[in-house]
N, C-alpha and C. Protein backbone atom coordinates (compact mmCIF):
# COMPACT_ATOMS: atom_id res chain seq x y z
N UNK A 1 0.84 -1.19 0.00
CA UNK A 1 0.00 0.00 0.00
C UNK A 1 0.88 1.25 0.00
N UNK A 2 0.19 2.16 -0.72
CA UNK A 2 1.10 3.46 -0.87
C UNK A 2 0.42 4.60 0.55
N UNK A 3 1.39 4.72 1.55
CA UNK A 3 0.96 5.76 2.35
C UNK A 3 0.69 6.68 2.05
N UNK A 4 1.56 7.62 1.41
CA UNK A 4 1.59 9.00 1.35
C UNK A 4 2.37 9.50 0.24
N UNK A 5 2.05 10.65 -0.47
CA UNK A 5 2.75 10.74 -2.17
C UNK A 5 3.28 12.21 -1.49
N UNK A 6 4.61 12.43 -1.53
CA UNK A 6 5.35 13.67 -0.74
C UNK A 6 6.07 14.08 -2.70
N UNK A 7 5.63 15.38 -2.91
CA UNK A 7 6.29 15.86 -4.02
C UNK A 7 6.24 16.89 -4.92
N UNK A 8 5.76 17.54 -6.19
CA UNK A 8 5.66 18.78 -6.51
C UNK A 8 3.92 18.56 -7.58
N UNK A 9 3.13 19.45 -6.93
CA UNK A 9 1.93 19.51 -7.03
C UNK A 9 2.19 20.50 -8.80
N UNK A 10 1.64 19.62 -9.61
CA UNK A 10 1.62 19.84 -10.79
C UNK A 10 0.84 20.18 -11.58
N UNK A 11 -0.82 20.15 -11.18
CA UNK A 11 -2.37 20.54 -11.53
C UNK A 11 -3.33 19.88 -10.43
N UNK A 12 -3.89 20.74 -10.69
CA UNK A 12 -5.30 20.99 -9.36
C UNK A 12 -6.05 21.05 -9.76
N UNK A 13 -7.48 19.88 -9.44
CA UNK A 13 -8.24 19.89 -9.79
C UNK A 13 -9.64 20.24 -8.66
N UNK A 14 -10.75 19.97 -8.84
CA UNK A 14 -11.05 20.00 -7.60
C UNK A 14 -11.52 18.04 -7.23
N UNK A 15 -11.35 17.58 -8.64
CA UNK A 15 -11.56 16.13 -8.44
C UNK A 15 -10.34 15.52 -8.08
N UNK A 16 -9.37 16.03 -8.84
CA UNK A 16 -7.97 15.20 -8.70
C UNK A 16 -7.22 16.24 -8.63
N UNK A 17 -5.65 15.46 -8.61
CA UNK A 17 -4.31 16.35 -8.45
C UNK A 17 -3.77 15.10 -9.40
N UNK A 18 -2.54 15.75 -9.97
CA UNK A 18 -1.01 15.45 -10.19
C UNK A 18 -0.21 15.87 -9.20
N UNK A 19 1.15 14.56 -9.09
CA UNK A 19 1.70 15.21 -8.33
C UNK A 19 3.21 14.60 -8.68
N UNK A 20 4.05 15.56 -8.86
CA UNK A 20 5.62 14.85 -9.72
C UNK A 20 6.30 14.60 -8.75
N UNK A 21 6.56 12.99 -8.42
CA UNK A 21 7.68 12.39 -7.58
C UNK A 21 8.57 12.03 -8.97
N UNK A 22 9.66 12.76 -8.91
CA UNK A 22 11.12 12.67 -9.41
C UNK A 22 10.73 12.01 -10.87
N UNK A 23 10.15 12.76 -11.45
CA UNK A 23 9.97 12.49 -13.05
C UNK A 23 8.34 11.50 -12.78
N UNK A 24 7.88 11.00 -12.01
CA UNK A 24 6.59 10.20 -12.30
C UNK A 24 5.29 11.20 -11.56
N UNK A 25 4.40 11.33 -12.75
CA UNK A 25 3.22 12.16 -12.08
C UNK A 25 2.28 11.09 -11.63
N UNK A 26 1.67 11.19 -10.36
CA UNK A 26 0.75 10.14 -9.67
C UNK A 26 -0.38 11.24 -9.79
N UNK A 27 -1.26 10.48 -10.74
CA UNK A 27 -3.13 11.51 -10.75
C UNK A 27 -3.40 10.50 -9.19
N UNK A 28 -4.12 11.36 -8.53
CA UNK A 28 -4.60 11.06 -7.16
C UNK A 28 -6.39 11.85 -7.15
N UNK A 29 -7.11 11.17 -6.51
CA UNK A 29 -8.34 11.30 -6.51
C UNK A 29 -8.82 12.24 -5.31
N UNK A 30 -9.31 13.59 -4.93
CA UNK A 30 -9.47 14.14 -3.87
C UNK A 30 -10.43 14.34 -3.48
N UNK A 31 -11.07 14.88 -2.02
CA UNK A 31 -12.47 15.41 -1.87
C UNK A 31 -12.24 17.17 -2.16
N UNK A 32 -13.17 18.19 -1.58
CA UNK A 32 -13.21 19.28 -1.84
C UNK A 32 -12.43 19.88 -0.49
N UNK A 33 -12.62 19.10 0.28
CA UNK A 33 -11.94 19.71 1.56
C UNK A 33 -10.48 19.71 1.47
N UNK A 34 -9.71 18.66 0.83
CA UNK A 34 -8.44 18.46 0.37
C UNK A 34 -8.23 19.88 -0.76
N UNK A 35 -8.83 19.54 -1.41
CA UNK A 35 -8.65 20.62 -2.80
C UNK A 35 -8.28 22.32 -2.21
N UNK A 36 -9.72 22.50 -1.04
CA UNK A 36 -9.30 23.80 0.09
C UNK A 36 -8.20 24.00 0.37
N UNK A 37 -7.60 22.82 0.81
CA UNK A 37 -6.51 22.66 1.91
C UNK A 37 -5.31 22.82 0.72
N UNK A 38 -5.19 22.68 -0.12
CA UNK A 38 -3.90 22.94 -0.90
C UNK A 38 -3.97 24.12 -2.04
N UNK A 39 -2.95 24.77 -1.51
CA UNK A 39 -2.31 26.10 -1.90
C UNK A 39 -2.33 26.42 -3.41
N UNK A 40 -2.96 27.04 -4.11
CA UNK A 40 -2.72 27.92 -5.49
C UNK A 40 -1.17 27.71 -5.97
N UNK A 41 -1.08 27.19 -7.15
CA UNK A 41 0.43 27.42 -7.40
C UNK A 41 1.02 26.46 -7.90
N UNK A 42 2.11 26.32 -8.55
CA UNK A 42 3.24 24.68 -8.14
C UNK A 42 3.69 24.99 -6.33
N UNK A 43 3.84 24.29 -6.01
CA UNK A 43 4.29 24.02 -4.69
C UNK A 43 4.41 22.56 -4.32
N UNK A 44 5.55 22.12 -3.14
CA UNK A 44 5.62 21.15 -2.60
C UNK A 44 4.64 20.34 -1.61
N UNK A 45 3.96 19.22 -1.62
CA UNK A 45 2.95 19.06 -1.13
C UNK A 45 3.06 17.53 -0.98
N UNK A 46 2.13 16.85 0.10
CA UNK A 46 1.62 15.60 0.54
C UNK A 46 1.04 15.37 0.88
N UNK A 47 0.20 14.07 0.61
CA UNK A 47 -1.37 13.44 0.60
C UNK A 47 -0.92 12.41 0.71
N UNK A 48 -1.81 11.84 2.05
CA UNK A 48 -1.82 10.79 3.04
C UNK A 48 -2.97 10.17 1.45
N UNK A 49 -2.02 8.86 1.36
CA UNK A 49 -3.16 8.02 0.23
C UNK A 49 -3.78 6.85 0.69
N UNK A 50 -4.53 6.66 -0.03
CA UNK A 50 -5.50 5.10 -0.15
C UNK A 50 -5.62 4.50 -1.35
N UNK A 51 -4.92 3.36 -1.45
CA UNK A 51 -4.63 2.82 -3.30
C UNK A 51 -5.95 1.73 -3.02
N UNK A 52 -6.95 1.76 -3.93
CA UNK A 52 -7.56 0.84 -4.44
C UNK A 52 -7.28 0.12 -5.51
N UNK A 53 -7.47 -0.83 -5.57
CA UNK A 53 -7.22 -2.00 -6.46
C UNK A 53 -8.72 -3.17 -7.09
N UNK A 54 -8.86 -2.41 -8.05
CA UNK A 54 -9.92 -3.21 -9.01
C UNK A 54 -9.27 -3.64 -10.08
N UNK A 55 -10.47 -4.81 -10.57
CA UNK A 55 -10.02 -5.42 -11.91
C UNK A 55 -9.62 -4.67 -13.16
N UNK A 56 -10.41 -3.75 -13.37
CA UNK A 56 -10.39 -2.54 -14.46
C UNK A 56 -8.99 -1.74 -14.28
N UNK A 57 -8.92 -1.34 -12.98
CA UNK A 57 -8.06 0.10 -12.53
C UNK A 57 -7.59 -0.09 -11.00
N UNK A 58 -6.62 0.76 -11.07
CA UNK A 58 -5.95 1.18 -9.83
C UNK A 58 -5.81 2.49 -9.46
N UNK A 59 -6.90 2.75 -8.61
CA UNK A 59 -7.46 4.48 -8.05
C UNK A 59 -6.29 4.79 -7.17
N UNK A 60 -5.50 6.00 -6.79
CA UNK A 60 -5.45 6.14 -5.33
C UNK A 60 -6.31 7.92 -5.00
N UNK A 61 -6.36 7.24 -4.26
CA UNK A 61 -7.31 8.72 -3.25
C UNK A 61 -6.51 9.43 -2.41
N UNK A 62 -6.72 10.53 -2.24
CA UNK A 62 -5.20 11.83 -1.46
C UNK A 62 -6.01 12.53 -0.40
N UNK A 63 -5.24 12.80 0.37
CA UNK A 63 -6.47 13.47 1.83
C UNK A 63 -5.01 14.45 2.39
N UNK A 64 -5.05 15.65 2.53
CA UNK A 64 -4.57 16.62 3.02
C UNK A 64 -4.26 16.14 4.79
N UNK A 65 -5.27 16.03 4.76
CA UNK A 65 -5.31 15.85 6.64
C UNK A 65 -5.36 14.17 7.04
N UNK A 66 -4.39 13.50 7.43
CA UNK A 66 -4.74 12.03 8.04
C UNK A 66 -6.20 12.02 8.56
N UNK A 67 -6.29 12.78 9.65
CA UNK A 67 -7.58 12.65 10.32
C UNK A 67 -8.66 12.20 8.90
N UNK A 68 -8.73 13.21 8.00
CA UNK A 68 -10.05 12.69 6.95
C UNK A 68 -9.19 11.39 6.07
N UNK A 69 -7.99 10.64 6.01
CA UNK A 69 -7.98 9.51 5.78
C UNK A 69 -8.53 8.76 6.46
N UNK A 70 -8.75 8.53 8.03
CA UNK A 70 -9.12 7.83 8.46
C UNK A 70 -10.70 8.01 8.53
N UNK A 71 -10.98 8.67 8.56
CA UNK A 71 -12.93 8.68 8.13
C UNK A 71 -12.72 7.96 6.91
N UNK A 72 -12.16 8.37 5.87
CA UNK A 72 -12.58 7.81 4.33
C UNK A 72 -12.35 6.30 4.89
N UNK A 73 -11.48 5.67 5.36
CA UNK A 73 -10.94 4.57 5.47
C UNK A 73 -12.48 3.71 6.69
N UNK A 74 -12.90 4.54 7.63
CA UNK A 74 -14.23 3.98 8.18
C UNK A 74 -15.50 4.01 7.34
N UNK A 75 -15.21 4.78 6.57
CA UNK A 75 -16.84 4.77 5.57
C UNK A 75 -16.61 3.60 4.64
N UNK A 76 -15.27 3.41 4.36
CA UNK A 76 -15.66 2.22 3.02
C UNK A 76 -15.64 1.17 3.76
N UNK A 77 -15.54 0.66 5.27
CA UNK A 77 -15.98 -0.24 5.62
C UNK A 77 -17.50 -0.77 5.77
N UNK A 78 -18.31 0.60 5.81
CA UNK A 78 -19.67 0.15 5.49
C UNK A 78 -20.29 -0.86 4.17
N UNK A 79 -20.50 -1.31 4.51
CA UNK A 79 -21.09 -2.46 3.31
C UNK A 79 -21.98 -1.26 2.69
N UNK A 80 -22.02 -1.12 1.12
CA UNK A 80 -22.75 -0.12 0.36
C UNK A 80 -22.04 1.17 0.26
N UNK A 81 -21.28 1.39 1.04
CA UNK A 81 -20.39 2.49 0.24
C UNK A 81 -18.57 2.40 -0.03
N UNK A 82 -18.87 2.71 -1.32
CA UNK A 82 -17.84 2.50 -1.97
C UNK A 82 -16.47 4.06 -1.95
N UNK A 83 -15.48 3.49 -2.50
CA UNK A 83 -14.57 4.89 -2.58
C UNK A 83 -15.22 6.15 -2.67
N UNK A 84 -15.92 5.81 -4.25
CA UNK A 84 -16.23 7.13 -4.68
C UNK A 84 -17.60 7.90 -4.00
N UNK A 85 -18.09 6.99 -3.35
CA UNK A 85 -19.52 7.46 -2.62
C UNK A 85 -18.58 7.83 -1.29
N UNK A 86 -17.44 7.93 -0.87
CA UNK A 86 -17.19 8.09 0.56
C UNK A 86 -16.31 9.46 0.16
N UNK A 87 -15.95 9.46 -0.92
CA UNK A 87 -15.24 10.79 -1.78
C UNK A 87 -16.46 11.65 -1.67
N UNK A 88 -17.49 11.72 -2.18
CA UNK A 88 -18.51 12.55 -2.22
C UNK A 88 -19.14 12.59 -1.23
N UNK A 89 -19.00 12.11 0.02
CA UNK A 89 -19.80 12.32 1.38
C UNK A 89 -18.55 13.71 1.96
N UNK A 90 -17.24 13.30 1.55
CA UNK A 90 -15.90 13.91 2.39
C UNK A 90 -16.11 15.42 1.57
N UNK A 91 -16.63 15.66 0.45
CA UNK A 91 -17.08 16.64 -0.41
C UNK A 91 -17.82 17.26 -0.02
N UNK A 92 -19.06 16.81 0.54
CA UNK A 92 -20.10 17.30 1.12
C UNK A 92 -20.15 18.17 2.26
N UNK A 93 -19.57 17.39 2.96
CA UNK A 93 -18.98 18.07 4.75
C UNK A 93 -18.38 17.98 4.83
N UNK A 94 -17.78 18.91 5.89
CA UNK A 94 -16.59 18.24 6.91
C UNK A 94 -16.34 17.21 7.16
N UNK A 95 -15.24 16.74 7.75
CA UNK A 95 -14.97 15.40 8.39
C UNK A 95 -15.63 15.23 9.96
N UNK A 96 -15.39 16.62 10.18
CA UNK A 96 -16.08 16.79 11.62
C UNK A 96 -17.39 16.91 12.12
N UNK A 97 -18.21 17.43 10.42
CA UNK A 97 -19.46 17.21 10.42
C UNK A 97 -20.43 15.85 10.32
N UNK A 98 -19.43 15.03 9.39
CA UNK A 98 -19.97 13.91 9.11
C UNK A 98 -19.57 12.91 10.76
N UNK A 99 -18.60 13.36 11.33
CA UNK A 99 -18.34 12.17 12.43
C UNK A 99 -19.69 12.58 13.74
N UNK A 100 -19.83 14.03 13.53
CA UNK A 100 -21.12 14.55 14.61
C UNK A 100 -22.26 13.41 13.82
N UNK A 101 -22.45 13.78 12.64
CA UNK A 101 -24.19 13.30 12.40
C UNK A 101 -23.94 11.96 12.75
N UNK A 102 -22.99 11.02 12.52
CA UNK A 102 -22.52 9.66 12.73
C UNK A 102 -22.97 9.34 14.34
N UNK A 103 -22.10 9.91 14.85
CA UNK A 103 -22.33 9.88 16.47
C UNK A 103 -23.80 10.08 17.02
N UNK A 104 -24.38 11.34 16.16
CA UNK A 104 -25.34 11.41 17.19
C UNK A 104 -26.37 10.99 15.96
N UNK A 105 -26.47 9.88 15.72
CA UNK A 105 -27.57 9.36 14.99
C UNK A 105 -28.35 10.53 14.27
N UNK A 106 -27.97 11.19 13.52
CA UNK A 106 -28.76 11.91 12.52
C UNK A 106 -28.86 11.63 10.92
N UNK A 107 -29.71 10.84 11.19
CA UNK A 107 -29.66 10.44 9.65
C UNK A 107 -30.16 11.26 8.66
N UNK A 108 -31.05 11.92 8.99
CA UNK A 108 -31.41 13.21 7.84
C UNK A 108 -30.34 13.89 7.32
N UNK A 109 -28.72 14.27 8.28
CA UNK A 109 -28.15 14.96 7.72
C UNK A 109 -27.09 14.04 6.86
N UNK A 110 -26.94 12.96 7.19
CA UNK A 110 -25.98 11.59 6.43
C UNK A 110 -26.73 11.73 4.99
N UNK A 111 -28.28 11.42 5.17
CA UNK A 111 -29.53 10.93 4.00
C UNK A 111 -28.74 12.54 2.81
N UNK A 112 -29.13 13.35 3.32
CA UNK A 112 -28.65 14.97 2.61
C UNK A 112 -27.72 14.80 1.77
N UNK A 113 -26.67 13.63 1.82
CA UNK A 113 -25.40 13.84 0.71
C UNK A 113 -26.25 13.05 -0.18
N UNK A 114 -26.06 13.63 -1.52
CA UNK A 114 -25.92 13.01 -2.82
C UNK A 114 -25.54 11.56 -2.55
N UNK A 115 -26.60 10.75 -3.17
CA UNK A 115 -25.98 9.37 -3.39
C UNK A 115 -26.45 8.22 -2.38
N UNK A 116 -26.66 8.73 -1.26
CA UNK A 116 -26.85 8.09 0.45
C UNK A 116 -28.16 8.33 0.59
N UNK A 117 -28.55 6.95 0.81
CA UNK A 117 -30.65 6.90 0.85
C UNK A 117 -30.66 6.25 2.10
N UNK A 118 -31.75 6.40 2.84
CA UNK A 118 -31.95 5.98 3.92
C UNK A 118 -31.34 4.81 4.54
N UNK A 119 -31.25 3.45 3.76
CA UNK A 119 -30.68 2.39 4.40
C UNK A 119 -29.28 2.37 4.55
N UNK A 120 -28.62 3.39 3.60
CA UNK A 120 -27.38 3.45 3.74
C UNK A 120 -26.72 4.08 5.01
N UNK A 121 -27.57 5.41 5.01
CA UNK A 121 -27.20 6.40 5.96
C UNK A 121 -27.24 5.62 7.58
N UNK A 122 -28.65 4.84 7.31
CA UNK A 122 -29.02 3.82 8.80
C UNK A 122 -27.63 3.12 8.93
N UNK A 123 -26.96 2.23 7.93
CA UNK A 123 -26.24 1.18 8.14
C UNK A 123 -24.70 2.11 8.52
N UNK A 124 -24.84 3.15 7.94
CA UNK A 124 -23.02 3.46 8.40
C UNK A 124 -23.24 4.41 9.47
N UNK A 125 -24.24 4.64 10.52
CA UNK A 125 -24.72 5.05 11.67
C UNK A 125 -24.15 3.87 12.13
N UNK A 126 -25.08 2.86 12.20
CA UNK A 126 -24.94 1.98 13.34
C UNK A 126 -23.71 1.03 13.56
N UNK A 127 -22.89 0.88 12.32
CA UNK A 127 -21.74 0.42 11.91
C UNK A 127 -20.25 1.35 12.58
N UNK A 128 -21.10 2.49 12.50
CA UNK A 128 -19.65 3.75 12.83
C UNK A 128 -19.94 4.40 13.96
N UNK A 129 -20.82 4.64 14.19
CA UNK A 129 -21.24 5.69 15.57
C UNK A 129 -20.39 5.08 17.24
N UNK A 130 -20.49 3.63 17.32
CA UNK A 130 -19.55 3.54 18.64
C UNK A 130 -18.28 3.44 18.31
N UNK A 131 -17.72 3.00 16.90
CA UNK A 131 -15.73 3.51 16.51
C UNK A 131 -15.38 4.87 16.94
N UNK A 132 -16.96 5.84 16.50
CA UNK A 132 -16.19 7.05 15.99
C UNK A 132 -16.16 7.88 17.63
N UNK A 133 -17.20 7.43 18.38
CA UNK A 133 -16.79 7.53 20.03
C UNK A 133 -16.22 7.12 20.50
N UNK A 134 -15.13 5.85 20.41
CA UNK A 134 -14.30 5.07 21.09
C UNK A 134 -13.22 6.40 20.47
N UNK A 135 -12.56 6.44 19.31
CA UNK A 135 -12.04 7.04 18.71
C UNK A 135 -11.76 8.44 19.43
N UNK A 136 -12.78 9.14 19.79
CA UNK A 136 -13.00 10.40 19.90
C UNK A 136 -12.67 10.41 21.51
N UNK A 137 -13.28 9.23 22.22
CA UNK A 137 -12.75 9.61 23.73
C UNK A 137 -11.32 9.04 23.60
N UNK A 138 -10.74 8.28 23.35
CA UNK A 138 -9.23 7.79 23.05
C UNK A 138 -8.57 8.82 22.70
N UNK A 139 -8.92 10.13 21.84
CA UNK A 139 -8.20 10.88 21.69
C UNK A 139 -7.34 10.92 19.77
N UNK A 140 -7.88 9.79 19.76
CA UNK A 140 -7.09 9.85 18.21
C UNK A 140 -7.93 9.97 17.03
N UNK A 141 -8.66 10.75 17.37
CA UNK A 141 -9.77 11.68 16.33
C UNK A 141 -9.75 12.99 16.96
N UNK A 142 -10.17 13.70 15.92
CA UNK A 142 -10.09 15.37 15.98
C UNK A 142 -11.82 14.93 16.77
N UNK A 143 -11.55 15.76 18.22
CA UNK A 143 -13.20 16.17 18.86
C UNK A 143 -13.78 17.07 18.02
N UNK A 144 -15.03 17.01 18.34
CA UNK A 144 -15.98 18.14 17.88
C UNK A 144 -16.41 19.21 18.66
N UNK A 145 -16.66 18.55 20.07
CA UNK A 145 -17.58 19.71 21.22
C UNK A 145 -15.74 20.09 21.79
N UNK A 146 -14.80 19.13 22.02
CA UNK A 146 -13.72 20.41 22.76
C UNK A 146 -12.63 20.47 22.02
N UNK A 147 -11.46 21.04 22.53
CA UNK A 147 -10.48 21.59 21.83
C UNK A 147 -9.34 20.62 21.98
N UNK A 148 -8.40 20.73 20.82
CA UNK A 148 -7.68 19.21 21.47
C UNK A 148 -5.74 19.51 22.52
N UNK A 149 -6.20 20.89 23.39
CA UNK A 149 -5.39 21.05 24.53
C UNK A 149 -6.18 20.27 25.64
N UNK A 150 -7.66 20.56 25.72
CA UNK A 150 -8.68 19.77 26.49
C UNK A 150 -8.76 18.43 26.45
N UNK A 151 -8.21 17.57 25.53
CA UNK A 151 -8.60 15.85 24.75
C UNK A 151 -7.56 15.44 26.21
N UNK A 152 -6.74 15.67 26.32
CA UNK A 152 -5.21 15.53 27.21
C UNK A 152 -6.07 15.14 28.90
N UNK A 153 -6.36 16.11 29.38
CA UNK A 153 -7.40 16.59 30.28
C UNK A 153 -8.29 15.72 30.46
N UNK A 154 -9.51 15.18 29.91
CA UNK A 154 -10.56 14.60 29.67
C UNK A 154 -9.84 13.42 29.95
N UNK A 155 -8.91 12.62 28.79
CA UNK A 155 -8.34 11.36 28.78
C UNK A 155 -7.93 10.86 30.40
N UNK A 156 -6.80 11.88 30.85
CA UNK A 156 -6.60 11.55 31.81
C UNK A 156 -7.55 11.17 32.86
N UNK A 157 -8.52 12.47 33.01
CA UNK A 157 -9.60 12.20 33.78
C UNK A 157 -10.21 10.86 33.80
N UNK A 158 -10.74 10.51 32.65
CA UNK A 158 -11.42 9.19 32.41
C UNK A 158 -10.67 8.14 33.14
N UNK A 159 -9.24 8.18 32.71
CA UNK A 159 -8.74 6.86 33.03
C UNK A 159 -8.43 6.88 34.25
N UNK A 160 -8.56 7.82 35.37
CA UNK A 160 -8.31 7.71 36.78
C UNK A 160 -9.23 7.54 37.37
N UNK A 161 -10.58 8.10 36.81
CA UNK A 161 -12.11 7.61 37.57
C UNK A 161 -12.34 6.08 37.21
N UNK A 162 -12.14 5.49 36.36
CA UNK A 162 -12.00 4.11 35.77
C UNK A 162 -11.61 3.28 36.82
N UNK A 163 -10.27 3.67 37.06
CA UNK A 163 -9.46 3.01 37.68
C UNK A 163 -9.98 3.16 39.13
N UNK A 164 -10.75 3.80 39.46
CA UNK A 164 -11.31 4.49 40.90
C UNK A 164 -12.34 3.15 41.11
N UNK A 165 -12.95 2.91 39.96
CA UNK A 165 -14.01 1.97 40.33
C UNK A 165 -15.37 2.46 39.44
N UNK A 166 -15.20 3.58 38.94
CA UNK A 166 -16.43 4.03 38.35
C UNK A 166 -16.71 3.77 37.01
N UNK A 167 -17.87 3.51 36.25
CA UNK A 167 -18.63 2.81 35.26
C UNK A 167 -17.80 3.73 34.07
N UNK A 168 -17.04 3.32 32.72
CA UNK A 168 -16.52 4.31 31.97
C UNK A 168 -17.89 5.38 31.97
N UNK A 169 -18.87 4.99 30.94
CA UNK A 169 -19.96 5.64 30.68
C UNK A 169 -20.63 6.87 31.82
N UNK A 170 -20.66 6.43 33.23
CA UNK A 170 -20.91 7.11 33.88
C UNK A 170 -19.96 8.30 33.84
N UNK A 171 -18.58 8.33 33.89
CA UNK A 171 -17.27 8.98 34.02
C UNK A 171 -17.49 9.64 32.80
N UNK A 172 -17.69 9.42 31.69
CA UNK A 172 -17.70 10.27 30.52
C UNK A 172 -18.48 11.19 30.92
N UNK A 173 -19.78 10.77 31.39
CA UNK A 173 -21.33 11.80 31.13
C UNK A 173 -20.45 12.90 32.43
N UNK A 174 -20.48 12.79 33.07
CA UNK A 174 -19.73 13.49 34.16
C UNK A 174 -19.10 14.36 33.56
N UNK A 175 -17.49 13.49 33.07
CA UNK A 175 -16.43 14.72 32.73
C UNK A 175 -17.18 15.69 31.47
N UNK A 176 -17.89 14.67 30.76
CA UNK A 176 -18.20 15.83 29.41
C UNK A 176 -19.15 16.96 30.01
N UNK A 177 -20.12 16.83 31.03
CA UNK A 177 -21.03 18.04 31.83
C UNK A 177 -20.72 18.87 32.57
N UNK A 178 -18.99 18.26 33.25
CA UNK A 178 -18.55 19.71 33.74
C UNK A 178 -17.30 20.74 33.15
N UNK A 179 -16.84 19.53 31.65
CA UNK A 179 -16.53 20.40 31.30
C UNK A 179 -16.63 21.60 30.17
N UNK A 180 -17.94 21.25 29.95
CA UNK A 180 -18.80 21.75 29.45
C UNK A 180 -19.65 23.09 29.75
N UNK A 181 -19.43 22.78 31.44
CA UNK A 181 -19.82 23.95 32.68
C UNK A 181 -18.52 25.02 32.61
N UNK A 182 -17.48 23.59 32.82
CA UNK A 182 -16.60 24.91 33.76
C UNK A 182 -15.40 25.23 32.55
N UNK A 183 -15.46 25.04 31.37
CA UNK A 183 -14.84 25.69 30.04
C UNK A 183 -13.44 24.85 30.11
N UNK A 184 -12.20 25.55 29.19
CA UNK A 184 -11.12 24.75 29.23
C UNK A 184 -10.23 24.79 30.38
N UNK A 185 -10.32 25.72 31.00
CA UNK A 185 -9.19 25.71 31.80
C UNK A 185 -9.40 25.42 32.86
N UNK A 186 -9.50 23.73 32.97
CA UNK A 186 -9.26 23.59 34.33
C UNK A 186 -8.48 22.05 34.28
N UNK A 187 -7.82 21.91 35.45
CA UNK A 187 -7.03 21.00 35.71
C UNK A 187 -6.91 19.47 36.02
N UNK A 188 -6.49 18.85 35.56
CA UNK A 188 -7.04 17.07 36.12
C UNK A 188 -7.35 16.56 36.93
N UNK A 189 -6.80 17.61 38.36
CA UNK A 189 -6.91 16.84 39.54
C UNK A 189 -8.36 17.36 39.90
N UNK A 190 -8.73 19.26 39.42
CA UNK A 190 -10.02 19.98 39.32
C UNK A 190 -10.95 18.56 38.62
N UNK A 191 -10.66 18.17 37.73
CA UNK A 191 -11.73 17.62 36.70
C UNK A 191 -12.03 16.42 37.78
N UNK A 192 -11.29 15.65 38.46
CA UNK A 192 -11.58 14.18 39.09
C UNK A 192 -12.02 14.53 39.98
N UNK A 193 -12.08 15.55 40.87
CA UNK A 193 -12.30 15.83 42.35
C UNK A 193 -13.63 16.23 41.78
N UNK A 194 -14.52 17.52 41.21
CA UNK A 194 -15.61 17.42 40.65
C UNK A 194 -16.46 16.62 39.89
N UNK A 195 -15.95 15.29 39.93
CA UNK A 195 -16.17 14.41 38.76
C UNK A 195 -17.09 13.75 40.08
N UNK A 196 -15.95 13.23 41.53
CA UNK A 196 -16.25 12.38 42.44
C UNK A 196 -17.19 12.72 42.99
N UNK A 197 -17.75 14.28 42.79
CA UNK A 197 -18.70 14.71 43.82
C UNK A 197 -20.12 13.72 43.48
């Protein structure tokens, strides 16, 4: 598998890129959020890839930000969506938008992208919504509701009330309500001691 194509950005599309590694141009497949994310110009550039491999062809797909590789990389695990339907969801929204509607079961706003009809939107809800929270309290997803000086904070918290004896789930609803109350700046030992009350 090809990780990542590091080299000189040669045409911009908003579907695709070229990109010249040392005399070979790699066409790479993008969303619109990628396309944002890279600079007007020739310039030096890299896209975290995803090589597909079909009978016909060999796609690879380019993502500016790892974080939206790894969404693209959870959506095509849904049975029914494919590369290019997970290209046009990453088009649609954010990455951060699509992991909210995911999480919090909103299928009207999943149903909204081009392409994605109800059973689909149902199936990569219920398929993705507890990854993309495991994910998100673990820390190795971009949050949505806090900031990620706060992810540090929270983590810790969790894993010392855990270890205290208390239910994860309970410990989440907790830390996420006060710190939600009492904003970013407050401290781990602040967060557990208000947590215990």
């Amino acid at each position: 598998m090809i990780a990542y194509i590091d080299g000189k950005l040669t045409y911009k599309d908003p579907a695709y890129v070229i990109i010249d590694v040392n005399g070979v141009g790699y066409e790479i497949k993008i969303s619109l959020q990628t396309y944002a994310a890279l600079e007007d110009g020739t310039e030096r550039c890299k896209l975290f890839t995803y090589l597909n491999i079909r009978e016909d062809a060999h796609v690879l797909y380019g993502f500016k930000d790892p974080e939206e590789k790894i969404l693209f990389l959870d959506l095509l695990s849904v049975s029914g969506i494919g590369p290019n339907t997970a290209l046009v969801m990453l088009s649609s929204m954010s990455s951060a938008e699509i992991r909210h509607a995911l999480m919090n079961e909103d299928v009207k706003t999943i149903q909204s992208i081009k392409g994605i009809g109800a059973k689909t939107a149902q199936r990569a809800i219920i398929e993705l919504k507890d990854k993309l929270r495991k994910e998100q309290m673990l820390g190795t997803s971009s949050p949505s509701i806090f900031p990620t000086q706060n992810n540090k904070v929270r983590n810790e918290a969790l894993a010392a009330l855990v270890t205290l004896g208390i239910p994860k789930n309970v410990a989440e609803k907790s830390i996420d309500a006060i710190l939600k109350k009492e904003g970013t700046e407050i401290t781990v030992e602040q967060l557990i001691k208000m947590a215990l009350r």
